[in-house]
N, C-alpha and C. Protein backbone atom coordinates (compact mmCIF):
# COMPACT_ATOMS: atom_id res chain seq x y z
N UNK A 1 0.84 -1.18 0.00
CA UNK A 1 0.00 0.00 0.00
C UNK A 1 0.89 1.24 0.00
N UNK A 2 0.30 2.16 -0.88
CA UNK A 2 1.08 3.33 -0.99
C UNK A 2 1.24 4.50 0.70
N UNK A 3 2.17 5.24 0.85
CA UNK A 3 2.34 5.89 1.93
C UNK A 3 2.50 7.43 1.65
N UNK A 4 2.78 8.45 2.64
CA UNK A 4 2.69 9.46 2.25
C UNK A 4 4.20 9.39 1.25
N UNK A 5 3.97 10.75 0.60
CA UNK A 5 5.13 11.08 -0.14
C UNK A 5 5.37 9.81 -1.32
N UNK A 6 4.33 9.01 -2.06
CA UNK A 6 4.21 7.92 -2.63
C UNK A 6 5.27 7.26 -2.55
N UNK A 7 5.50 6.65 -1.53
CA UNK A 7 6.90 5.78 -1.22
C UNK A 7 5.99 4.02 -1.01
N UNK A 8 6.79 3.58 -1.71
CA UNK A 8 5.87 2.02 -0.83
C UNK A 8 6.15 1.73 0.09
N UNK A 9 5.75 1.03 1.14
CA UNK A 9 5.76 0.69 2.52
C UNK A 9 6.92 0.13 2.20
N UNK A 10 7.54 -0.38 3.18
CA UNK A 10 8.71 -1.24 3.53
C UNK A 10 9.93 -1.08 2.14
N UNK A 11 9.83 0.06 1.89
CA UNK A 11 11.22 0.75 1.23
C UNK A 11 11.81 1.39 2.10
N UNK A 12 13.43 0.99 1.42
CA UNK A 12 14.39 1.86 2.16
C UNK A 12 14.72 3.63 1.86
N UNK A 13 14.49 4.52 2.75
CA UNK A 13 15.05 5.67 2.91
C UNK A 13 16.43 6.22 3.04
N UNK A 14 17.00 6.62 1.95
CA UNK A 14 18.31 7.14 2.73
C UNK A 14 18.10 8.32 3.15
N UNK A 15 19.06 7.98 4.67
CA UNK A 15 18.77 9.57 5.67
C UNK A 15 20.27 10.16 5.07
N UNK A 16 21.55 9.17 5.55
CA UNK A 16 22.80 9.96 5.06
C UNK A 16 23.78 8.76 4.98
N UNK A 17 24.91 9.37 3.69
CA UNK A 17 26.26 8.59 3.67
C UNK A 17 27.37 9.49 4.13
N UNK A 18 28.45 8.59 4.78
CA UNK A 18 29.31 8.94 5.54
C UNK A 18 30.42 8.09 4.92
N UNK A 19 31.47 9.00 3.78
CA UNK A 19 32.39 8.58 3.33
C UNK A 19 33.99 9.01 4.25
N UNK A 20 34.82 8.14 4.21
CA UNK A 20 36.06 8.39 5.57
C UNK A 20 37.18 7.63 5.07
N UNK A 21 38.48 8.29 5.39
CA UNK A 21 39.13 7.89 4.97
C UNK A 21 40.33 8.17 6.42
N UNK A 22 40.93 7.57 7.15
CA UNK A 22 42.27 7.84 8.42
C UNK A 22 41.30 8.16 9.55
N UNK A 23 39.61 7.85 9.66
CA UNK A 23 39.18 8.23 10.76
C UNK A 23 38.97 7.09 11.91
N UNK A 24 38.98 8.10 13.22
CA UNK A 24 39.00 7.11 14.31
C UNK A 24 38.15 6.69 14.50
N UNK A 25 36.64 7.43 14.13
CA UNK A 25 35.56 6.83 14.32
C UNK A 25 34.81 7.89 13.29
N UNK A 26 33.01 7.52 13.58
CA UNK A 26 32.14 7.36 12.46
C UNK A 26 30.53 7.85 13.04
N UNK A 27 30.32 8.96 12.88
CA UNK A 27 29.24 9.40 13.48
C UNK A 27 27.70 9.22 12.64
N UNK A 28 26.41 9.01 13.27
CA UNK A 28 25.50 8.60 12.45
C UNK A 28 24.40 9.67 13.37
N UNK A 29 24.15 11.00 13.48
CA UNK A 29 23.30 11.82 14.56
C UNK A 29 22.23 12.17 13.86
N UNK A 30 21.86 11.91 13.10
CA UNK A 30 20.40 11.97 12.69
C UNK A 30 19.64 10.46 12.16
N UNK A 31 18.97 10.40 13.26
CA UNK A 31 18.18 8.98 12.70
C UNK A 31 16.97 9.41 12.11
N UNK A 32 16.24 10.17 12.24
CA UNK A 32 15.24 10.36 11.62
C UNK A 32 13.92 9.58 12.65
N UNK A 33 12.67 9.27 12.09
CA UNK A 33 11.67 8.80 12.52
C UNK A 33 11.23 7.50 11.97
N UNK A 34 12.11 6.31 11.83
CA UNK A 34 11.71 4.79 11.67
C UNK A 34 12.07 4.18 12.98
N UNK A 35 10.99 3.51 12.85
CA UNK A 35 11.42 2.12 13.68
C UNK A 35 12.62 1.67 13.73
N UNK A 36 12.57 1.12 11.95
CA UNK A 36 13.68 0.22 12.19
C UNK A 36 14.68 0.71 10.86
N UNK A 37 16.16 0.97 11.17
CA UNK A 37 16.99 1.49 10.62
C UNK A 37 18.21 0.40 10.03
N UNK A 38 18.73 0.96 8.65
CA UNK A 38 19.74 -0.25 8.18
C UNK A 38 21.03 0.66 7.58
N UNK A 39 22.58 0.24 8.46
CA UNK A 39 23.80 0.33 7.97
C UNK A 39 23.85 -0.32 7.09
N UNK A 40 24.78 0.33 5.78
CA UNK A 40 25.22 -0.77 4.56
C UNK A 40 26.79 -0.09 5.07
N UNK A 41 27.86 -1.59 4.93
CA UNK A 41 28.91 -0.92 4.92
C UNK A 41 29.50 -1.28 3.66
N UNK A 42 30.38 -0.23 3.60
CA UNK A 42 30.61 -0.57 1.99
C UNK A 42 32.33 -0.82 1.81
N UNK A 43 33.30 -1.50 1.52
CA UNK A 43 34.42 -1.30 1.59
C UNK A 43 35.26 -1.00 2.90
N UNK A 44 35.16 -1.30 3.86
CA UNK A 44 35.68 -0.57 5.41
C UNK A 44 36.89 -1.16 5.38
N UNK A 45 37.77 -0.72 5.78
CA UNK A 45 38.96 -1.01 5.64
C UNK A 45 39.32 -0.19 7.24
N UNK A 46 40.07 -1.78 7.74
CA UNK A 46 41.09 -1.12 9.31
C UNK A 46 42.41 -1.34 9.42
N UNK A 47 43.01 -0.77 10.46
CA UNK A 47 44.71 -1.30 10.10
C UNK A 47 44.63 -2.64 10.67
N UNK A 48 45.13 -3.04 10.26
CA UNK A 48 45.54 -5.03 10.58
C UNK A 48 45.69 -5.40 12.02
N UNK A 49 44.46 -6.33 11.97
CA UNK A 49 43.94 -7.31 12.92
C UNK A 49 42.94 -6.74 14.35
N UNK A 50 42.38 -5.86 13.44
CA UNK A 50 41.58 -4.81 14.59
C UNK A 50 39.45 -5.29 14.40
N UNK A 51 39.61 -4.83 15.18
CA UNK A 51 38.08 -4.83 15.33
C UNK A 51 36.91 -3.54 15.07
N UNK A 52 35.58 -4.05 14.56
CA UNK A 52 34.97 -2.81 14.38
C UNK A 52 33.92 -3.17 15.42
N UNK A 53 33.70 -1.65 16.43
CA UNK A 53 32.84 -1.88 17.42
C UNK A 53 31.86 -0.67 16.96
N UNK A 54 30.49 -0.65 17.79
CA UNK A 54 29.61 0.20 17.52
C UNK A 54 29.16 0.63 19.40
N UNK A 55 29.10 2.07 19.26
CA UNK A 55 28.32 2.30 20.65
C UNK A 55 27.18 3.26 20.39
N UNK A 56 25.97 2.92 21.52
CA UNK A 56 24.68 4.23 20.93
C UNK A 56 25.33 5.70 21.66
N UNK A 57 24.31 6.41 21.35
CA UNK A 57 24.60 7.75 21.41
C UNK A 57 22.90 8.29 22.36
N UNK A 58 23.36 8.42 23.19
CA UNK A 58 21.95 9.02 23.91
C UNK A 58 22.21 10.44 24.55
N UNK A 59 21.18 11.57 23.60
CA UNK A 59 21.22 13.10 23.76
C UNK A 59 22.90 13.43 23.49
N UNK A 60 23.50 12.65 22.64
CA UNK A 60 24.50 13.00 21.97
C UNK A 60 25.69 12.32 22.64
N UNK A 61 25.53 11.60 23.39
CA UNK A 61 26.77 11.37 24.27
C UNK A 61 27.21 9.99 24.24
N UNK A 62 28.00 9.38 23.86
CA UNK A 62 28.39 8.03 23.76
C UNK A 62 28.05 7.38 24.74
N UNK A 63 27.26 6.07 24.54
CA UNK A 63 26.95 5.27 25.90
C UNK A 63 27.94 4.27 26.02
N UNK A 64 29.00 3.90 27.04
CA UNK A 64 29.96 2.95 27.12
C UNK A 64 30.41 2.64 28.72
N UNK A 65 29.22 2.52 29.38
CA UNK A 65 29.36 1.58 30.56
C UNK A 65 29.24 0.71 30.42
N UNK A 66 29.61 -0.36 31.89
CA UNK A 66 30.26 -1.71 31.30
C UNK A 66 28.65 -2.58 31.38
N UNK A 67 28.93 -3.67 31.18
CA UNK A 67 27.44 -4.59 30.67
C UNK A 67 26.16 -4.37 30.58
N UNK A 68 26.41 -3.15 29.20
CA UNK A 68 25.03 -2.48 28.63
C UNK A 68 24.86 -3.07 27.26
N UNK A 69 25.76 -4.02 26.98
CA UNK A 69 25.45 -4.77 25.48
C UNK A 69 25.66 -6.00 25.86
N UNK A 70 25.34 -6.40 24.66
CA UNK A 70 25.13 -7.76 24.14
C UNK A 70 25.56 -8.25 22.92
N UNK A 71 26.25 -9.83 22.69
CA UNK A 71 26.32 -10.34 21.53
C UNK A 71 26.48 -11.32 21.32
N UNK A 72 26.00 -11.85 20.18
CA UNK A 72 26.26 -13.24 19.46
C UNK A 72 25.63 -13.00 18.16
N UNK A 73 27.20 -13.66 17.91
CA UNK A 73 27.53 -14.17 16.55
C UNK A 73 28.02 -15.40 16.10
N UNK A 74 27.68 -16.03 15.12
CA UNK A 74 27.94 -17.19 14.21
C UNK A 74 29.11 -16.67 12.91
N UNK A 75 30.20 -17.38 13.09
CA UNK A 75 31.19 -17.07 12.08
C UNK A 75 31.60 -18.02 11.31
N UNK A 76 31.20 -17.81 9.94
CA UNK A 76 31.19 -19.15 8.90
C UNK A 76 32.91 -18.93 8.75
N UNK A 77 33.92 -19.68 9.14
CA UNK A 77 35.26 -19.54 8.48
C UNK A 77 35.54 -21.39 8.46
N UNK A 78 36.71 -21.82 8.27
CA UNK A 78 37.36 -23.26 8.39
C UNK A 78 37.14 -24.01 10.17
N UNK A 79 36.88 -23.25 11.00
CA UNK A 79 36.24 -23.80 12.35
C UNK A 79 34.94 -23.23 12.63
N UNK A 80 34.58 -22.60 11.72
CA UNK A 80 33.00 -22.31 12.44
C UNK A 80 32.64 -22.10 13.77
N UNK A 81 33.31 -20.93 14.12
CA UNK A 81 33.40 -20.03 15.26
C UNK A 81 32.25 -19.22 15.87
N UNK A 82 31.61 -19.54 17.29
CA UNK A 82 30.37 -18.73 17.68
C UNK A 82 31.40 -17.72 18.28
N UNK A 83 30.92 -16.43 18.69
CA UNK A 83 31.27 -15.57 19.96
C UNK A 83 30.24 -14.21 20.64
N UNK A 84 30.06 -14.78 21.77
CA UNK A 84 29.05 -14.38 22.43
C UNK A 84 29.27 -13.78 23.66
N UNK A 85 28.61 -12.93 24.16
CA UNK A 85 29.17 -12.15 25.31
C UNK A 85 27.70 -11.72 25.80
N UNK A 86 27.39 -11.56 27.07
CA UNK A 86 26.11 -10.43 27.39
C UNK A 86 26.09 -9.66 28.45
N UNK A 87 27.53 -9.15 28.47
CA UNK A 87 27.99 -7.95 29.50
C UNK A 87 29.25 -7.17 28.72
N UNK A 88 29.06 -6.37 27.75
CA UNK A 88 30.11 -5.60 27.34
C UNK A 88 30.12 -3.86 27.30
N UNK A 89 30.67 -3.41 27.43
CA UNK A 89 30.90 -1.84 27.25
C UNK A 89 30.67 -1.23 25.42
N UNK A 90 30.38 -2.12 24.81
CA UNK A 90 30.23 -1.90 23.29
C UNK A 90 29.47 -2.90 22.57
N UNK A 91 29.35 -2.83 21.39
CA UNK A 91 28.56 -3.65 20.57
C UNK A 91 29.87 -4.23 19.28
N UNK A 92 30.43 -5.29 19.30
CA UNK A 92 31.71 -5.60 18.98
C UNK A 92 30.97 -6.24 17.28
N UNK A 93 31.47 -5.99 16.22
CA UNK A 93 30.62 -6.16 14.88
C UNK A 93 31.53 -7.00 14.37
N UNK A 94 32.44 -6.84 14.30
CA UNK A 94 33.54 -8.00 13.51
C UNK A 94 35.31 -7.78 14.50
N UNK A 95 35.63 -9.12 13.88
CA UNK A 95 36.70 -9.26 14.43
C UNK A 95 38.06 -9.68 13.60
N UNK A 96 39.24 -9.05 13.79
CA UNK A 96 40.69 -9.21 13.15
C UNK A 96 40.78 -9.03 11.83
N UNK A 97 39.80 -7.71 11.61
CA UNK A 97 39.65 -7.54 10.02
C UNK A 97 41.88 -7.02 9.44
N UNK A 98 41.80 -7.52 8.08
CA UNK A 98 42.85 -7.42 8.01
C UNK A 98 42.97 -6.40 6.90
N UNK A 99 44.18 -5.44 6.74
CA UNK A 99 44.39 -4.38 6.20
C UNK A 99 45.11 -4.53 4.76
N UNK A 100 45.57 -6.10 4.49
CA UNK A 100 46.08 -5.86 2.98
C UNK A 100 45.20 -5.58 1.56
N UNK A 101 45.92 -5.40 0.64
CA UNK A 101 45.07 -5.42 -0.47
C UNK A 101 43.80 -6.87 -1.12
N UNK A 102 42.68 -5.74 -0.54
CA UNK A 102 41.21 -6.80 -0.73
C UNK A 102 40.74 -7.08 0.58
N UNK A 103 41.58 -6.86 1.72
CA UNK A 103 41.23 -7.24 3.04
C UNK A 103 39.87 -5.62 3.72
N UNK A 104 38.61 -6.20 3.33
CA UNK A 104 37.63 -5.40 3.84
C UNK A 104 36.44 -5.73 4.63
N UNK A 105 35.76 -5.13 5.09
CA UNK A 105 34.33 -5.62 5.84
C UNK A 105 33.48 -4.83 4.60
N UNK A 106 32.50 -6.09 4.38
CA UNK A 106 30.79 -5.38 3.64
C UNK A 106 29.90 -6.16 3.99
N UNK A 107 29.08 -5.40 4.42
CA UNK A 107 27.83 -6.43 5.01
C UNK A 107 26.44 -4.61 5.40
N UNK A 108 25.52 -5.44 6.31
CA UNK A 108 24.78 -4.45 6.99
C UNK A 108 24.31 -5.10 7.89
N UNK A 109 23.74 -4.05 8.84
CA UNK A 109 23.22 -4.15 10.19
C UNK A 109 21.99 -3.41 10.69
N UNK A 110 20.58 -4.40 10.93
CA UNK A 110 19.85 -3.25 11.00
C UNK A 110 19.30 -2.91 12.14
N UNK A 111 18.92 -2.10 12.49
CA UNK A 111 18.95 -1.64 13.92
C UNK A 111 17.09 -1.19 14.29
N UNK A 112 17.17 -1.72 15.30
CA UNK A 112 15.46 -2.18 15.87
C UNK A 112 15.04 -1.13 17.03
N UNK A 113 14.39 -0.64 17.17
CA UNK A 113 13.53 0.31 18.24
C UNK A 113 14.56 1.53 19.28
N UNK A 114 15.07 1.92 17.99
CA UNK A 114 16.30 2.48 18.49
C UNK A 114 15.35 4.14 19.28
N UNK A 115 14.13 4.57 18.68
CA UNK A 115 13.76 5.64 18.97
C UNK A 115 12.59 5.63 20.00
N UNK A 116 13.02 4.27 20.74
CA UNK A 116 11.21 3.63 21.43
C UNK A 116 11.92 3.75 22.57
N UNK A 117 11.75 4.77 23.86
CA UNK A 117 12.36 4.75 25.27
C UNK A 117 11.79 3.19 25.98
N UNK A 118 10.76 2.75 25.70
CA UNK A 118 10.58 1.73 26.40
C UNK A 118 10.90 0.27 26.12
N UNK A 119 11.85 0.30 25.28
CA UNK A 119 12.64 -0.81 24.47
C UNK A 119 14.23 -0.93 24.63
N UNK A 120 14.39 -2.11 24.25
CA UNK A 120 15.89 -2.28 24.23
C UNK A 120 16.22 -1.75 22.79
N UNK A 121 17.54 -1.34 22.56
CA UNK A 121 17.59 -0.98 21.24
C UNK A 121 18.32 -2.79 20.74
N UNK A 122 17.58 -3.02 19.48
CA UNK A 122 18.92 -4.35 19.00
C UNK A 122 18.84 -4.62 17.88
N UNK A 123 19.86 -4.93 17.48
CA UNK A 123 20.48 -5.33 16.01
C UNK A 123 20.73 -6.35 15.71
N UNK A 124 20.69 -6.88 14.48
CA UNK A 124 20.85 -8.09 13.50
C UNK A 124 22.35 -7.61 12.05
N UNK A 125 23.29 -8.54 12.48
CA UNK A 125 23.62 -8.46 11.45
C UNK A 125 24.18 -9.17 10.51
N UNK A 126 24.66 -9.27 9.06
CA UNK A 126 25.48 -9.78 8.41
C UNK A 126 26.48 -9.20 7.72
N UNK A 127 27.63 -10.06 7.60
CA UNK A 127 28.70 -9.21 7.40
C UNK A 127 29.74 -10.31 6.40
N UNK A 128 30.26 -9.51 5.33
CA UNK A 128 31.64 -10.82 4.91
C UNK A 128 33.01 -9.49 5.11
N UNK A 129 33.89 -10.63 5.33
CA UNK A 129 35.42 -9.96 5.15
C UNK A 129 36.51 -10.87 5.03
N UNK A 130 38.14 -10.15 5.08
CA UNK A 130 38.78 -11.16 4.80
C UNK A 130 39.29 -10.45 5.76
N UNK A 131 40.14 -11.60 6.89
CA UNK A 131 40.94 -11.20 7.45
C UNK A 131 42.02 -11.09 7.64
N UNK A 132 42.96 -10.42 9.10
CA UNK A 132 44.38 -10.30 9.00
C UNK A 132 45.80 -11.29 7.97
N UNK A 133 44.89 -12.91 8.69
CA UNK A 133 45.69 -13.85 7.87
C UNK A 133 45.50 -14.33 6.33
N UNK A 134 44.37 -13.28 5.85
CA UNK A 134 43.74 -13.85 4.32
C UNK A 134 42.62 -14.27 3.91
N UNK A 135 42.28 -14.80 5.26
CA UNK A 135 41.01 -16.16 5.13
C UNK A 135 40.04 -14.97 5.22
N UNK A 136 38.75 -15.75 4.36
CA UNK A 136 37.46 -15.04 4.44
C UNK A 136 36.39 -15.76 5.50
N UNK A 137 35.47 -14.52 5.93
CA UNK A 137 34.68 -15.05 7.26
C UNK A 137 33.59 -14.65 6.60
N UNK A 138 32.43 -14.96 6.80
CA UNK A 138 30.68 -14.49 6.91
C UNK A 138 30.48 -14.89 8.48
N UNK A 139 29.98 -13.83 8.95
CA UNK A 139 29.46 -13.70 9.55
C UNK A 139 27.95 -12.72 10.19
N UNK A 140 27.19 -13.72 10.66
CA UNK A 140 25.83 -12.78 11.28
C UNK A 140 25.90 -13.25 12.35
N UNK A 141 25.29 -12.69 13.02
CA UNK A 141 24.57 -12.59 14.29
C UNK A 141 23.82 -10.90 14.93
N UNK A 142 23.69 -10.98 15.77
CA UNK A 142 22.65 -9.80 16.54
C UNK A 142 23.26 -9.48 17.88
N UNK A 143 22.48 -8.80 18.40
CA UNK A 143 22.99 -7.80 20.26
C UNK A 143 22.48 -6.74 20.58
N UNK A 144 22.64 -6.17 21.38
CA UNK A 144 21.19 -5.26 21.97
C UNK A 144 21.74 -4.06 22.89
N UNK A 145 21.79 -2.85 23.08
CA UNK A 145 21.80 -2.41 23.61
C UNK A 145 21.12 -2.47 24.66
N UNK A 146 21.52 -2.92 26.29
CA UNK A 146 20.38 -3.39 27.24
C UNK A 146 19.84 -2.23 28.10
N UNK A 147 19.56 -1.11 27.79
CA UNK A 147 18.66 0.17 28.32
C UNK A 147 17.71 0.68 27.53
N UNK A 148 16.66 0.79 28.52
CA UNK A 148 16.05 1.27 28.05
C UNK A 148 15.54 3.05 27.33
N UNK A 149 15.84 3.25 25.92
CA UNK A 149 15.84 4.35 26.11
C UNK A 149 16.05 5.46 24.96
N UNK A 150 15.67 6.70 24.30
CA UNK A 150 15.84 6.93 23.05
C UNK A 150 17.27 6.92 22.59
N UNK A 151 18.04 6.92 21.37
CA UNK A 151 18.79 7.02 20.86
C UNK A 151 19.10 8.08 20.32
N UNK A 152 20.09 8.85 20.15
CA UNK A 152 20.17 10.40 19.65
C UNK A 152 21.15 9.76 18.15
N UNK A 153 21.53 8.75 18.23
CA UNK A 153 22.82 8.09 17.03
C UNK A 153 23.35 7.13 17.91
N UNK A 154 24.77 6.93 16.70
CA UNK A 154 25.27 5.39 16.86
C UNK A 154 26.56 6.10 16.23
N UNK A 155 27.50 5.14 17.07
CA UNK A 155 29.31 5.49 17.15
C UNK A 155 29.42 4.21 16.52
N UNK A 156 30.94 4.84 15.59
CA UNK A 156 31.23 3.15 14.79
C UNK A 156 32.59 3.67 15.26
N UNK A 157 33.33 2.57 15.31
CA UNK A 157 34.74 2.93 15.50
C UNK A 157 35.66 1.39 15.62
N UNK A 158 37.11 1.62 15.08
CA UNK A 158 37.86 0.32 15.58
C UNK A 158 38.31 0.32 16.94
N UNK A 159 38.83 -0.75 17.35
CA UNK A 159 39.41 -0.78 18.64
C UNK A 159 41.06 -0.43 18.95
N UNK A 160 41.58 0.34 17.46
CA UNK A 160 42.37 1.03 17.68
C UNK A 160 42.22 1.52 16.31
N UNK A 161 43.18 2.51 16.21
CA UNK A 161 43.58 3.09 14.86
C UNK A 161 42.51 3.42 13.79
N UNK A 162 42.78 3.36 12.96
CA UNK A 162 41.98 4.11 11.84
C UNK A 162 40.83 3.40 11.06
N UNK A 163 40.25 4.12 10.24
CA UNK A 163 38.94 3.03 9.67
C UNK A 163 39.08 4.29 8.06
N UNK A 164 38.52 3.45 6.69
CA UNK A 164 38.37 3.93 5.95
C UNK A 164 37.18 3.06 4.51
N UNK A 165 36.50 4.25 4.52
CA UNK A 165 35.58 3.31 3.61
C UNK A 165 34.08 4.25 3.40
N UNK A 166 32.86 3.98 3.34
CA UNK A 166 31.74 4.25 3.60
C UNK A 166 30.20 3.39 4.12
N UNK A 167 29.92 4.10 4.97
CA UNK A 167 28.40 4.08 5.48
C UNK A 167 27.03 4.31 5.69
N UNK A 168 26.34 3.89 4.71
CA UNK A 168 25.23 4.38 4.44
C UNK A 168 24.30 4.18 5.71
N UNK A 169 23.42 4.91 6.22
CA UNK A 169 22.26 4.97 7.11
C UNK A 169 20.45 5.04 6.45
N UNK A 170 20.29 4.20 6.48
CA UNK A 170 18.59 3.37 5.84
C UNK A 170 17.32 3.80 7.07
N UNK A 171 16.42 4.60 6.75
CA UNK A 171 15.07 4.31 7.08
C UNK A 171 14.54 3.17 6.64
N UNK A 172 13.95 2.46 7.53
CA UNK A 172 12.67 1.76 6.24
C UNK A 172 11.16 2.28 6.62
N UNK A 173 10.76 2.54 5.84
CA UNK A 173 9.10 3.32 5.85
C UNK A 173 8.18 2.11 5.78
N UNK A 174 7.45 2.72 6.80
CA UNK A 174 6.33 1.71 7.06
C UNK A 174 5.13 1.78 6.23
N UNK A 175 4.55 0.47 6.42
CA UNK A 175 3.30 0.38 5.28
C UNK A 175 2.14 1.18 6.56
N UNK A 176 1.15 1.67 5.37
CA UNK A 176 -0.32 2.34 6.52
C UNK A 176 -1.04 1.12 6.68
């Protein structure tokens, strides 16, 4: 069914892209008014053997006290690796991404009741890359921000050093 502004229901909106190149991190401060919101990452590139973490942003301020997230993930590689946690200071998205030529993260992540105070905020995601040693991973899984509470944005950042690439930020519009 058609919606205002003749959009069809359950299409994606772009609110904004965020192209970067030597940055430490990755700001996303306008969510707009969906429910439910989708990162595309496109090319991300970190320095070798680092991690990409995500933290929310409530009334602008990074949230990163300790066991306010959650995670698990399923990692398709040569051991088929779970890793799961449900007390962390961050929302941890991939792991030991590697920095040579072709070594990137692309995937998306979409993010659930991020603007509902009486909800947990949580995410689903999937992701491929190759890592530090070469090998390629797929991985999905999900995790939650465990407060209740609006979201002002979302922090992307590695767990050290630099990040380069782009990030798109998705509405999806609801059907009437």
């Amino acid at each position: 069914e058609l919606t205002k502004d003749g959009s069809w229901g359950g299409s994606l909106e772009l609110i904004e892209t965020e192209t970067f190149s030597g940055a430490s991190s990755v700001n996303f401060d306008d969510l707009g008014n969906y429910k439910v919101h989708v990162f595309q990452w496109n090319n991300i590139h970190l320095d070798d053997n680092r991690d990409m973490n995500l933290r929310t942003k409530v009334g602008g301020s990074v949230q990163s006290a300790s066991s306010t997230y959650a995670r698990a993930m399923q990692v398709g590689n040569s051991s088929g690796d779970q890793d799961k946690d449900p007390n962390l200071d961050r929302l941890r998205l991939s792991a030991q991404t590697g920095n040579a030529t072709g070594e990137a993260i692309n995937g998306f992540l979409y993010m659930y009741c991020a603007l509902d105070s009486t909800k947990y905020t949580t995410f689903n995601q999937h992701l491929t890359q190759i890592i530090y040693n070469g090998n390629f991973e797929g991985n999905f899984g999900g995790g939650a921000y465990k407060v209740n509470n609006t979201l002002s944005g979302v922090h992307f950042y590695p767990n050290a050093d630099t990040l380069t690439g782009s990030i798109s930020l998705y509405g999806l519009k609801e059907t009437v």
